[in-house]
N, C-alpha and C. Protein backbone atom coordinates (compact mmCIF):
# COMPACT_ATOMS: atom_id res chain seq x y z
N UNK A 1 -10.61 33.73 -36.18
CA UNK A 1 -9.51 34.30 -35.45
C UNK A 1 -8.57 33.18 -35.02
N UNK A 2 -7.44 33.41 -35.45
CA UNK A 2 -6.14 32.34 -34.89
C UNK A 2 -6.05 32.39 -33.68
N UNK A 3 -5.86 31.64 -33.01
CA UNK A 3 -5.48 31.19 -31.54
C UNK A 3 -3.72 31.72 -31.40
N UNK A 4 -3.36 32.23 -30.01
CA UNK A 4 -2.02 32.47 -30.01
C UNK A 4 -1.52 31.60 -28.69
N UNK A 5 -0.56 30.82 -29.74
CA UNK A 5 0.10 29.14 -29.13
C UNK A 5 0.25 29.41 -27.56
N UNK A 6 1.20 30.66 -27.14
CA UNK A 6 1.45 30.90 -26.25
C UNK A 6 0.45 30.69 -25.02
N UNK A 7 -0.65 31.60 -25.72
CA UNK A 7 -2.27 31.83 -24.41
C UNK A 7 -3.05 30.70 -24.82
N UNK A 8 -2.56 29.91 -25.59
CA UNK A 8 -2.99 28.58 -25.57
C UNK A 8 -2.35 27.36 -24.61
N UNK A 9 -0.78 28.01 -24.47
CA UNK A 9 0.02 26.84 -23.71
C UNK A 9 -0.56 27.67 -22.11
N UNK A 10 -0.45 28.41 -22.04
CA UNK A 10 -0.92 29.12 -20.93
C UNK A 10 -1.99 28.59 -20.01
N UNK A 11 -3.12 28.53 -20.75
CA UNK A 11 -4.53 28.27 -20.62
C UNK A 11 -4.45 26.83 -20.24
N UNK A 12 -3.97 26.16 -21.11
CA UNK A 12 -4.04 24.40 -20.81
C UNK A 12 -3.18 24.08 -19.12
N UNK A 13 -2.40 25.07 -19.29
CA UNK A 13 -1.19 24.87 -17.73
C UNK A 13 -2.07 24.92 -16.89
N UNK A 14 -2.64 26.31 -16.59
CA UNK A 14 -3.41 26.99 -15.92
C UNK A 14 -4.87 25.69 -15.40
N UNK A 15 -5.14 25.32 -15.78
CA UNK A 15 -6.33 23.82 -15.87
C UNK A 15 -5.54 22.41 -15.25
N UNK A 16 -4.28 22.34 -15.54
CA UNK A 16 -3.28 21.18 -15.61
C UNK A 16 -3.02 21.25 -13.94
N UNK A 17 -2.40 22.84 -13.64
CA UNK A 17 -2.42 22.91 -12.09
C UNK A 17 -3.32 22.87 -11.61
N UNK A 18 -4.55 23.65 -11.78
CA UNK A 18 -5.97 23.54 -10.53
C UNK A 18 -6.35 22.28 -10.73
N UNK A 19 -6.30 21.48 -12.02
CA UNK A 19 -6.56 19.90 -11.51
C UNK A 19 -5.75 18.94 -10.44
N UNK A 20 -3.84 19.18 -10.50
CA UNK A 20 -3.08 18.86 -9.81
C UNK A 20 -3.42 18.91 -8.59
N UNK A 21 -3.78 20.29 -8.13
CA UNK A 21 -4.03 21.03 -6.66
C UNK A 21 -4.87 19.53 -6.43
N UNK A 22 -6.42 19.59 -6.99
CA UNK A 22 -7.43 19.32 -6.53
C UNK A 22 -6.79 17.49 -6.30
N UNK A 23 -6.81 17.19 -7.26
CA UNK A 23 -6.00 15.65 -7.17
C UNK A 23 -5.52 15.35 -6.35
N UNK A 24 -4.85 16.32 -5.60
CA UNK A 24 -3.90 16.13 -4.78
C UNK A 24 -4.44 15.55 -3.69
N UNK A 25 -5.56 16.05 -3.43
CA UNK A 25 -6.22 16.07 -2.11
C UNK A 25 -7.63 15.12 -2.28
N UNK A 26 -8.10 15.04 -3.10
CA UNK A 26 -9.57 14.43 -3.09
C UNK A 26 -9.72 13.98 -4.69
N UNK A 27 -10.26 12.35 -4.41
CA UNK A 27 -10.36 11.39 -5.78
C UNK A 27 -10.94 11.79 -6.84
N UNK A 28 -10.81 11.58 -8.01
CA UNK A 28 -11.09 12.57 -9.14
C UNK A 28 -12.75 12.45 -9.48
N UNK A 29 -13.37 11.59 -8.85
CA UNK A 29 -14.44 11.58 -9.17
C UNK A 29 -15.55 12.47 -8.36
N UNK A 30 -14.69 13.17 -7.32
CA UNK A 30 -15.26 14.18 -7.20
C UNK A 30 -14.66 15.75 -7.04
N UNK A 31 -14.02 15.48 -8.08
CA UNK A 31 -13.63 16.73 -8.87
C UNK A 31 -14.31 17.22 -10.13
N UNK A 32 -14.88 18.45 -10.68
CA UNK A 32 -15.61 18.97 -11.41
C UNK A 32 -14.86 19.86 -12.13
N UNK A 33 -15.50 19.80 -13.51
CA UNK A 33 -15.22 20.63 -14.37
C UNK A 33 -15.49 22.21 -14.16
N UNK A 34 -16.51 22.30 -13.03
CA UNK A 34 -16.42 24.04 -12.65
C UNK A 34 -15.31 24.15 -11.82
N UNK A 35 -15.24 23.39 -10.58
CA UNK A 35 -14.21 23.92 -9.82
C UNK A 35 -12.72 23.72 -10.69
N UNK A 36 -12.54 23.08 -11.33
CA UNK A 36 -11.16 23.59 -11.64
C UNK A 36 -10.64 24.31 -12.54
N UNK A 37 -11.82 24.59 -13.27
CA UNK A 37 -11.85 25.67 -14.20
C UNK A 37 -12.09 27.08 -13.44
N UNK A 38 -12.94 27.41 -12.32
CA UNK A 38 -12.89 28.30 -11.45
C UNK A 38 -11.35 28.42 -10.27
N UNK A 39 -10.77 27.35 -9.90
CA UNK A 39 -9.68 27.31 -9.97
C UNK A 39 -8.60 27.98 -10.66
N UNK A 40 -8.59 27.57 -11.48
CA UNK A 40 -7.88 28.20 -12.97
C UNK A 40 -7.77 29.08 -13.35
N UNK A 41 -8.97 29.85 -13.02
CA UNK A 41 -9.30 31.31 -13.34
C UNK A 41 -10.03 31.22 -14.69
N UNK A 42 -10.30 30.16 -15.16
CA UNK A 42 -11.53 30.15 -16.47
C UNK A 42 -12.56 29.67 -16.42
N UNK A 43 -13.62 30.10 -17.76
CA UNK A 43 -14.84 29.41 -17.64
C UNK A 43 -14.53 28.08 -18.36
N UNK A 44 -16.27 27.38 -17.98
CA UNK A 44 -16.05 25.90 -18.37
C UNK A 44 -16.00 26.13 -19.59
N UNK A 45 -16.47 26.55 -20.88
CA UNK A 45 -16.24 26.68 -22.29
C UNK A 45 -14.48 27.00 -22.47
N UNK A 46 -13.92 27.43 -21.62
CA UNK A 46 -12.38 27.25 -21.94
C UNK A 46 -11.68 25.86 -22.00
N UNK A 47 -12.57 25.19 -20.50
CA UNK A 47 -12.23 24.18 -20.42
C UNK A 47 -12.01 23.18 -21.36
N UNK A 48 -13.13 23.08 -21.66
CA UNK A 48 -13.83 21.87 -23.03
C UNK A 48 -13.32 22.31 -24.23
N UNK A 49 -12.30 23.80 -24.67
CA UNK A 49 -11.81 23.88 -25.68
C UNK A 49 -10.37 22.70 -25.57
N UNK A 50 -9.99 22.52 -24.49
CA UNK A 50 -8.76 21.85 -24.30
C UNK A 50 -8.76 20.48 -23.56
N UNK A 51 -9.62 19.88 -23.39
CA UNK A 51 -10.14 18.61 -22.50
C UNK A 51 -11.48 18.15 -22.97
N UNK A 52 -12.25 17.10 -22.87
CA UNK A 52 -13.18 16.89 -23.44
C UNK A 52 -14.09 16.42 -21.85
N UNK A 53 -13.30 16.18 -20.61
CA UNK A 53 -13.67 15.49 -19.23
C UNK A 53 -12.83 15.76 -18.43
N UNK A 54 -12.86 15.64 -16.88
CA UNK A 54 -11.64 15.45 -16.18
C UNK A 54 -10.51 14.60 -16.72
N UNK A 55 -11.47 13.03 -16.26
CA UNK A 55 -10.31 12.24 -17.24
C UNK A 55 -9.77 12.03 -18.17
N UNK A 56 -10.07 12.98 -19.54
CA UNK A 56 -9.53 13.57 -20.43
C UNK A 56 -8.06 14.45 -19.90
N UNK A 57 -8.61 15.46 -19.03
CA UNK A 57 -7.42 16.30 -18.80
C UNK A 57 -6.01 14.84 -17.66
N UNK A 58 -6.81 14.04 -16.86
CA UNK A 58 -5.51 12.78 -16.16
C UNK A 58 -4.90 12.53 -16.81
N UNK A 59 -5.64 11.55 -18.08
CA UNK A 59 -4.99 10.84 -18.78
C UNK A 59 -3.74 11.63 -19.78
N UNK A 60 -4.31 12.92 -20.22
CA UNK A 60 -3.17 14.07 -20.66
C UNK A 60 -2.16 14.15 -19.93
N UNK A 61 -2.15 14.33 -19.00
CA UNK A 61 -1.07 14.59 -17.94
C UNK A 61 -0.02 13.34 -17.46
N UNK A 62 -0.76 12.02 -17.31
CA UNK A 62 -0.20 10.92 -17.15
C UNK A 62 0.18 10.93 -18.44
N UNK A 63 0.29 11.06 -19.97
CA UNK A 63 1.02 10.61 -20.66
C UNK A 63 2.05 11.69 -21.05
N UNK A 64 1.73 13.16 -20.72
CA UNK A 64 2.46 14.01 -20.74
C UNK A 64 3.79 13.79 -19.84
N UNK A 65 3.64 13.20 -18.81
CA UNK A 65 4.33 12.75 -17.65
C UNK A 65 5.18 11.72 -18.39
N UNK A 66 4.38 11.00 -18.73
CA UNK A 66 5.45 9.63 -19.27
C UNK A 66 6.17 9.68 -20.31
N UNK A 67 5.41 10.59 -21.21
CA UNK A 67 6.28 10.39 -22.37
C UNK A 67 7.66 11.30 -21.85
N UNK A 68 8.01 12.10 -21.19
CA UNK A 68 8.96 13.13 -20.85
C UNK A 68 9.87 12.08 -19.67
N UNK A 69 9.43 11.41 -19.12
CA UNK A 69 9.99 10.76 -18.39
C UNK A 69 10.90 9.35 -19.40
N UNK A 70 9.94 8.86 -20.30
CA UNK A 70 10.26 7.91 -21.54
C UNK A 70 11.75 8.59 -21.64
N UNK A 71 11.07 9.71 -22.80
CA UNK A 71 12.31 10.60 -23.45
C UNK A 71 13.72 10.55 -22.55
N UNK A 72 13.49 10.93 -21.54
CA UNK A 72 14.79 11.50 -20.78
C UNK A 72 15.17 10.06 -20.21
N UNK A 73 14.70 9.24 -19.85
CA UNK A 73 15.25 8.02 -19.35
C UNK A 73 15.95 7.52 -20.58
N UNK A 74 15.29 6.97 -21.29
CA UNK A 74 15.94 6.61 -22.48
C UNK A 74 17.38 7.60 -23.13
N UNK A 75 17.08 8.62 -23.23
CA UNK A 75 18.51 9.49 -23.57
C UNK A 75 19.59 9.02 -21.99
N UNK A 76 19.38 8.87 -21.11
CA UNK A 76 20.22 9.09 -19.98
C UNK A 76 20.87 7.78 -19.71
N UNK A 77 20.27 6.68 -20.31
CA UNK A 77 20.34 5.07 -19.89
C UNK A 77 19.30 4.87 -18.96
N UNK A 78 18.33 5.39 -18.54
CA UNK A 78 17.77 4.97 -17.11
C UNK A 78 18.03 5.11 -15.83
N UNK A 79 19.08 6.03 -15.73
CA UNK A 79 19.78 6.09 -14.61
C UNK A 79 18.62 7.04 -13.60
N UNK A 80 18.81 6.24 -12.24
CA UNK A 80 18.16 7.03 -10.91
C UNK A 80 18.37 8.58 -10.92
N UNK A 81 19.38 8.80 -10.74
CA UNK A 81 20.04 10.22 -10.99
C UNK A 81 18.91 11.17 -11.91
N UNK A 82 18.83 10.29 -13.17
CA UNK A 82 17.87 11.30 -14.22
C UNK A 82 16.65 11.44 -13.79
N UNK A 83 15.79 10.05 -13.24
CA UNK A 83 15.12 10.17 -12.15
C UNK A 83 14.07 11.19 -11.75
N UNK A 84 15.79 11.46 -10.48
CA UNK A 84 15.46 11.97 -9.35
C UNK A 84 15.56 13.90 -10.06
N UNK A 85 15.63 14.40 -11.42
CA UNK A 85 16.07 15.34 -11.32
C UNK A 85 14.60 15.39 -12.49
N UNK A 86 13.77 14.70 -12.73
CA UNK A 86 12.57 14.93 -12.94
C UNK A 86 11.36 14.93 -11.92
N UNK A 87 11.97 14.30 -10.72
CA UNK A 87 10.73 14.14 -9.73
C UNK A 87 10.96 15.75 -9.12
N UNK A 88 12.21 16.26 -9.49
CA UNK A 88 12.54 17.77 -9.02
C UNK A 88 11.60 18.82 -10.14
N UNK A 89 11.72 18.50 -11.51
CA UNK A 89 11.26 19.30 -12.18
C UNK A 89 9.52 19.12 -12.15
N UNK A 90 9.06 18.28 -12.19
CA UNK A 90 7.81 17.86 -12.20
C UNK A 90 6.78 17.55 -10.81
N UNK A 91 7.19 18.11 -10.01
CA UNK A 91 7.16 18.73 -8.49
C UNK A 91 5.44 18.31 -8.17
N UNK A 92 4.40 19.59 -8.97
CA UNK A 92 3.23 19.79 -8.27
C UNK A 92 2.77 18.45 -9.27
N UNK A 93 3.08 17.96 -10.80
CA UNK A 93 2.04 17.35 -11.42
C UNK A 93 2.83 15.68 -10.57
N UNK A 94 3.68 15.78 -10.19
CA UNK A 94 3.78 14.35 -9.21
C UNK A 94 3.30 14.35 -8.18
N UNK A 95 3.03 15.17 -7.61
CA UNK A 95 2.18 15.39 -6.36
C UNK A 95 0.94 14.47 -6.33
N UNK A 96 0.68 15.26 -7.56
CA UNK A 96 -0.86 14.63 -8.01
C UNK A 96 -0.98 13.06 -8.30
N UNK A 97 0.30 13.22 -9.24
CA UNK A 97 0.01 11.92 -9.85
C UNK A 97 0.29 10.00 -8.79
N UNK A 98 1.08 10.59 -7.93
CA UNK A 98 1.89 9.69 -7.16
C UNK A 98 0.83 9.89 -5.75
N UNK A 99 0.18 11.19 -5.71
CA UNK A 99 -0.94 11.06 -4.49
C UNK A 99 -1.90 10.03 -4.29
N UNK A 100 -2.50 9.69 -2.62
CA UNK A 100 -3.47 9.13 -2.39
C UNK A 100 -4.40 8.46 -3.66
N UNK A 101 -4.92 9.77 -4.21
CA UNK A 101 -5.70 8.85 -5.38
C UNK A 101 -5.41 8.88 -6.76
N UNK A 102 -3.96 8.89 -7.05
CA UNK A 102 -3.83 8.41 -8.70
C UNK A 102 -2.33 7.75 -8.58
N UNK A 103 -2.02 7.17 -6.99
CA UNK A 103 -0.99 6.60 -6.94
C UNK A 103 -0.53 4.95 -7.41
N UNK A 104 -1.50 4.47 -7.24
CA UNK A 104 -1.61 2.91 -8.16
C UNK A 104 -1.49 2.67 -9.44
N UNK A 105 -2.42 3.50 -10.32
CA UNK A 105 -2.64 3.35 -11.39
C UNK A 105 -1.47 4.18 -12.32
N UNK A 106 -0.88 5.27 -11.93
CA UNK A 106 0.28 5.78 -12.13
C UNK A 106 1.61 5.09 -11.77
N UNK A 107 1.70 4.55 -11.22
CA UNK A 107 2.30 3.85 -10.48
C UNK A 107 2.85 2.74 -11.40
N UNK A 108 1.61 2.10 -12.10
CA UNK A 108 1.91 0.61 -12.99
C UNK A 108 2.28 1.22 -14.02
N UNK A 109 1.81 2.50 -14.91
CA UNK A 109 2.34 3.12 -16.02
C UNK A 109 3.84 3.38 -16.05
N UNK A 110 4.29 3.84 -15.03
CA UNK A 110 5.37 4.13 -14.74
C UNK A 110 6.30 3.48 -14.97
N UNK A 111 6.12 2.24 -14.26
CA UNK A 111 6.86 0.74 -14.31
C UNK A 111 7.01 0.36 -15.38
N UNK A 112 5.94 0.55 -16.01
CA UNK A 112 6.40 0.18 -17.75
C UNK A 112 6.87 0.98 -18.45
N UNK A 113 6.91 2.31 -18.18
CA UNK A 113 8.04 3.38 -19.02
C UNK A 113 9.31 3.02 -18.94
N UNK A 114 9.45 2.67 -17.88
CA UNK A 114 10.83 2.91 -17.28
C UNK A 114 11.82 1.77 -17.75
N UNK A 115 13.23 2.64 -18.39
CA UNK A 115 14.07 1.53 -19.30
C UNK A 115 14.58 0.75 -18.71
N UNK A 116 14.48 -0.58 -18.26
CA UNK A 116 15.61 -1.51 -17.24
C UNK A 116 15.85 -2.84 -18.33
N UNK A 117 17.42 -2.49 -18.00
CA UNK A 117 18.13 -3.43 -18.48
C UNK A 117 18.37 -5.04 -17.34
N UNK A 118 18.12 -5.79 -17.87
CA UNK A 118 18.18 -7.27 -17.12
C UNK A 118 19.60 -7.30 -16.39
N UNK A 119 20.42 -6.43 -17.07
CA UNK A 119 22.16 -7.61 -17.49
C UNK A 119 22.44 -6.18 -15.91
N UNK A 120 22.05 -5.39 -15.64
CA UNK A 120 22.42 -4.57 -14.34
C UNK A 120 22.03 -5.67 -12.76
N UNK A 121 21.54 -7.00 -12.94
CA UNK A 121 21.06 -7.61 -11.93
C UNK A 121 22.09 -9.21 -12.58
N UNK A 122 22.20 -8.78 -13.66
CA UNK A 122 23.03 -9.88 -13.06
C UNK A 122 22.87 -11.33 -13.82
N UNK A 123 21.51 -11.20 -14.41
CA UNK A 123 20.30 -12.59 -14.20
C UNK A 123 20.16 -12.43 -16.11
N UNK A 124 20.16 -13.59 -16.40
CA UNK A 124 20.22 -13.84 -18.40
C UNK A 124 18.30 -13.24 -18.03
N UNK A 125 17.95 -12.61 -19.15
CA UNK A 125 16.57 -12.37 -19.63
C UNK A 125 15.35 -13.73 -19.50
N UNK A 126 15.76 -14.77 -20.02
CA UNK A 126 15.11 -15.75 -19.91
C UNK A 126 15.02 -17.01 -18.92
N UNK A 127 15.73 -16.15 -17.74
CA UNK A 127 15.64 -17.06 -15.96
C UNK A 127 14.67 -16.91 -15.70
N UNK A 128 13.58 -17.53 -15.20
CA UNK A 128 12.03 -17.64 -14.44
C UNK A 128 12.52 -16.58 -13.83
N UNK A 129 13.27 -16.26 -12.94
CA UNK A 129 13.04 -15.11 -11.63
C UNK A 129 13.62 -13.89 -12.08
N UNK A 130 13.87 -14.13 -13.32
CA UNK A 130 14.09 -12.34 -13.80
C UNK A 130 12.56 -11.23 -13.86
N UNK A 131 11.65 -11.66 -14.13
CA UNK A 131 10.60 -10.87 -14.09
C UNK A 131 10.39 -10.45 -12.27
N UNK A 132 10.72 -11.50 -11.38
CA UNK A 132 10.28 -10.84 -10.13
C UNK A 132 11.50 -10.23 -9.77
N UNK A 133 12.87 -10.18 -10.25
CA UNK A 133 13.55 -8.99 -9.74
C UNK A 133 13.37 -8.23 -10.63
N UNK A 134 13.19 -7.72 -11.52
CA UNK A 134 12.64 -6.58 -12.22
C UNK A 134 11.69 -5.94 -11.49
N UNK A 135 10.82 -6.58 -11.08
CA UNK A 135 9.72 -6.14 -10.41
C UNK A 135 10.24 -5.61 -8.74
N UNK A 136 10.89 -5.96 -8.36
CA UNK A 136 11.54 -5.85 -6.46
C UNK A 136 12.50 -4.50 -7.46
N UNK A 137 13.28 -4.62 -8.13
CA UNK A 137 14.50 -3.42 -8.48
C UNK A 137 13.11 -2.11 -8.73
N UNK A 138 12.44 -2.24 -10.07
CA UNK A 138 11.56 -0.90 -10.29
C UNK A 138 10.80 -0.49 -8.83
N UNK A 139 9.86 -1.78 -8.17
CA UNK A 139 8.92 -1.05 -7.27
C UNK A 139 9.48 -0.56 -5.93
N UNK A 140 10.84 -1.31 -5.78
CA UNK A 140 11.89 -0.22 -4.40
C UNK A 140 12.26 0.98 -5.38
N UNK A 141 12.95 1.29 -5.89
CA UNK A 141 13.26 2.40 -6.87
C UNK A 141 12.22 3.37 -6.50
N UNK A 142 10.71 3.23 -7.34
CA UNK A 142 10.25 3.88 -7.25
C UNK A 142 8.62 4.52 -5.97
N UNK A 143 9.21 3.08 -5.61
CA UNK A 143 8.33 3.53 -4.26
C UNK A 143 9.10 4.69 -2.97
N UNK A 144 10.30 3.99 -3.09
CA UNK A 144 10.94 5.61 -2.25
C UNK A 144 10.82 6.58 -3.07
N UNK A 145 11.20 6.17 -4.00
CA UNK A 145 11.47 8.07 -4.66
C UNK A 145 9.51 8.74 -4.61
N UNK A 146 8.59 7.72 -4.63
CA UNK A 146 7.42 8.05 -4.52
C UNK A 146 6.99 8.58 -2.55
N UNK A 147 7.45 7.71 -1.81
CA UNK A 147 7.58 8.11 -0.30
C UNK A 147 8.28 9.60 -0.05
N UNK A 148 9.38 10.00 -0.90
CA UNK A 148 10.04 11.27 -1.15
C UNK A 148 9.58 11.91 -1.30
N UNK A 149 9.21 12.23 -2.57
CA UNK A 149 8.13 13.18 -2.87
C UNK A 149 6.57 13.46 -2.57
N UNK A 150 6.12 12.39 -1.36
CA UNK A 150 4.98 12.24 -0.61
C UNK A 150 5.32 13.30 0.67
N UNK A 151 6.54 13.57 1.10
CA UNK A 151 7.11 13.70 2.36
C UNK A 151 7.75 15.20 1.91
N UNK A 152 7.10 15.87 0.64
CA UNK A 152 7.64 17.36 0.13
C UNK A 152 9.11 17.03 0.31
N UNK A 153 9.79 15.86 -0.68
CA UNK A 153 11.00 15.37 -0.81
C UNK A 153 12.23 16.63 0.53
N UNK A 154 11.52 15.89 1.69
CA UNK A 154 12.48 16.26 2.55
C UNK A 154 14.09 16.31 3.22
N UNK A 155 14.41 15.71 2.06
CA UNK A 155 15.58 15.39 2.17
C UNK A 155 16.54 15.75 0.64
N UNK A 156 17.86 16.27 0.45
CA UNK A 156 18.13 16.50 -0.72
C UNK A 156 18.31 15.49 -1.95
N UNK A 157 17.90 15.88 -3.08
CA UNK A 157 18.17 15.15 -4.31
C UNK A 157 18.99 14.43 -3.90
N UNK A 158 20.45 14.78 -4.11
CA UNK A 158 21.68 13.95 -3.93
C UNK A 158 21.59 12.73 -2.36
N UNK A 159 20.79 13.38 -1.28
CA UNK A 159 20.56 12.41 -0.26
C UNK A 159 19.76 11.62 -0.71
N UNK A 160 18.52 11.04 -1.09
CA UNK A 160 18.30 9.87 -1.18
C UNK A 160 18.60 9.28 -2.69
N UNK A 161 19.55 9.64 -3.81
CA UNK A 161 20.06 9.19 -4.66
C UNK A 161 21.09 8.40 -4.11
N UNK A 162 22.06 8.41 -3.15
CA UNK A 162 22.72 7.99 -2.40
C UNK A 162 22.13 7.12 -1.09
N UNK A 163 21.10 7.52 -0.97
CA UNK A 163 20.61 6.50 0.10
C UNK A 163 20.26 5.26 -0.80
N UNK A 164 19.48 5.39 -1.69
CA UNK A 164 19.19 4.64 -3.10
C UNK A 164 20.67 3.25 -3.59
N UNK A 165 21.32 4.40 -3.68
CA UNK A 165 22.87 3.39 -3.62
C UNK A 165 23.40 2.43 -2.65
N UNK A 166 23.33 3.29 -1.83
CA UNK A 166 23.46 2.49 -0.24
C UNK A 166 22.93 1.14 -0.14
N UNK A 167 21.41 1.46 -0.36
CA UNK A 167 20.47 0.70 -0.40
C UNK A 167 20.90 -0.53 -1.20
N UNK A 168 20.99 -0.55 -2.16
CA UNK A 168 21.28 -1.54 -3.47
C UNK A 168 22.85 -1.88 -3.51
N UNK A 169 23.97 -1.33 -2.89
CA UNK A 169 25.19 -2.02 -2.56
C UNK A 169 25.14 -2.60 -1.32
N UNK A 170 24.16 -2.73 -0.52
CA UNK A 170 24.26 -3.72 0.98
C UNK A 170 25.57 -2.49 2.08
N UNK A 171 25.43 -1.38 1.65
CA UNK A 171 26.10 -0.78 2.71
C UNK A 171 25.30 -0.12 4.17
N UNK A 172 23.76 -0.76 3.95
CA UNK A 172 23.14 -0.04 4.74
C UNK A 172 23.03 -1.38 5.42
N UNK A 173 22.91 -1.59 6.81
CA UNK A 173 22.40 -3.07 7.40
C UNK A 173 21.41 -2.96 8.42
N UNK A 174 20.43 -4.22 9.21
CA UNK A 174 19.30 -3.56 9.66
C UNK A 174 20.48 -4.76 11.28
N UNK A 175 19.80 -3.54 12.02
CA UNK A 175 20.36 -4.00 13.72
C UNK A 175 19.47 -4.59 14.28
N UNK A 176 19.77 -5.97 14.60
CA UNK A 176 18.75 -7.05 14.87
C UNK A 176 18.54 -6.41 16.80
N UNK A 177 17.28 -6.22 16.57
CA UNK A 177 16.96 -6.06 18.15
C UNK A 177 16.69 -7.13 18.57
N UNK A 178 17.42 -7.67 20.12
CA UNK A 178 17.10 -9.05 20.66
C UNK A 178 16.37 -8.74 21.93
């Protein structure tokens, strides 16, 4: 009997969120293949048709994540903006992924998806201190937009895309308390 793609894309979602949920809240190593398949609303033999482990189903998701994030950065130039309008679309599986416990290791993947051009800072490719502003530009970038969406991005898209700006043109200044 053929499988139908649809209640196949269905089924894998359905597993993708009750893992998200659970992620969200408590480290994956003690997360189980019943509960999030009971989650889900399936049995574990559904499970294992589409995952082979939990970290089978992370690592899916982290590259599902990246490669879509790849894609669209790359079509857009890299711009924050494109961003910030995937941390909108990709809501509950960033939750997960940027949460308490898959926020590090997601975190470094990320950094390396992400398209940055040298010549936006200023600095030739082959200056000693171009790797550590690369590193200060991606991990402010994406540590707010990660604090954002930690904080059920309380504030609008366009507000901290612009705070973001602010930030990086020196229009924001800090008031020295004496």
């Amino acid at each position: 009997m053929k499988k139908q793609p649809e209640v196949t894309a269905k089924t894998k979602k359905a597993f993708i969120d009750a893992f998200c949920e659970l992620y969200s809240h408590k480290p994956i190593e003690k997360i189980s293949v019943q509960e999030v398949s009971n989650m889900a609303g399936y049995n574990r033999s559904s499970f294992y048709q589409h995952f082979s482990d939990i970290y089978d189903l992370r690592d899916y998701l982290e590259k599902d994540v990246l490669e879509l994030i790849s894609l669209r950065l790359h079509m857009g130039q890299g711009s924050i903006a494109e961003m910030i309008s995937i941390f909108d679309e990709k809501g509950l599986y960033l939750d997960a992924l940027f949460g308490d416990y898959g926020g590090n290791r997601f975190l470094d993947q990320l950094k390396a998806t992400v398209p940055f051009k040298l010549h936006q800072l200023s600095v030739p490719e082959d200056d000693p201190i171009s790797p550590y502003l690369m590193e200060f530009h991606l991990s402010t970038v994406l540590s707010l937009l990660r604090l954002w969406h930690r904080r059920q991005r309380d504030i609008s898209s366009e507000e901290i895309l612009s705070l973001i700006f602010r930030l990086y043109s020196g229009a924001i200044s800090v008031i020295e308390i004496s």
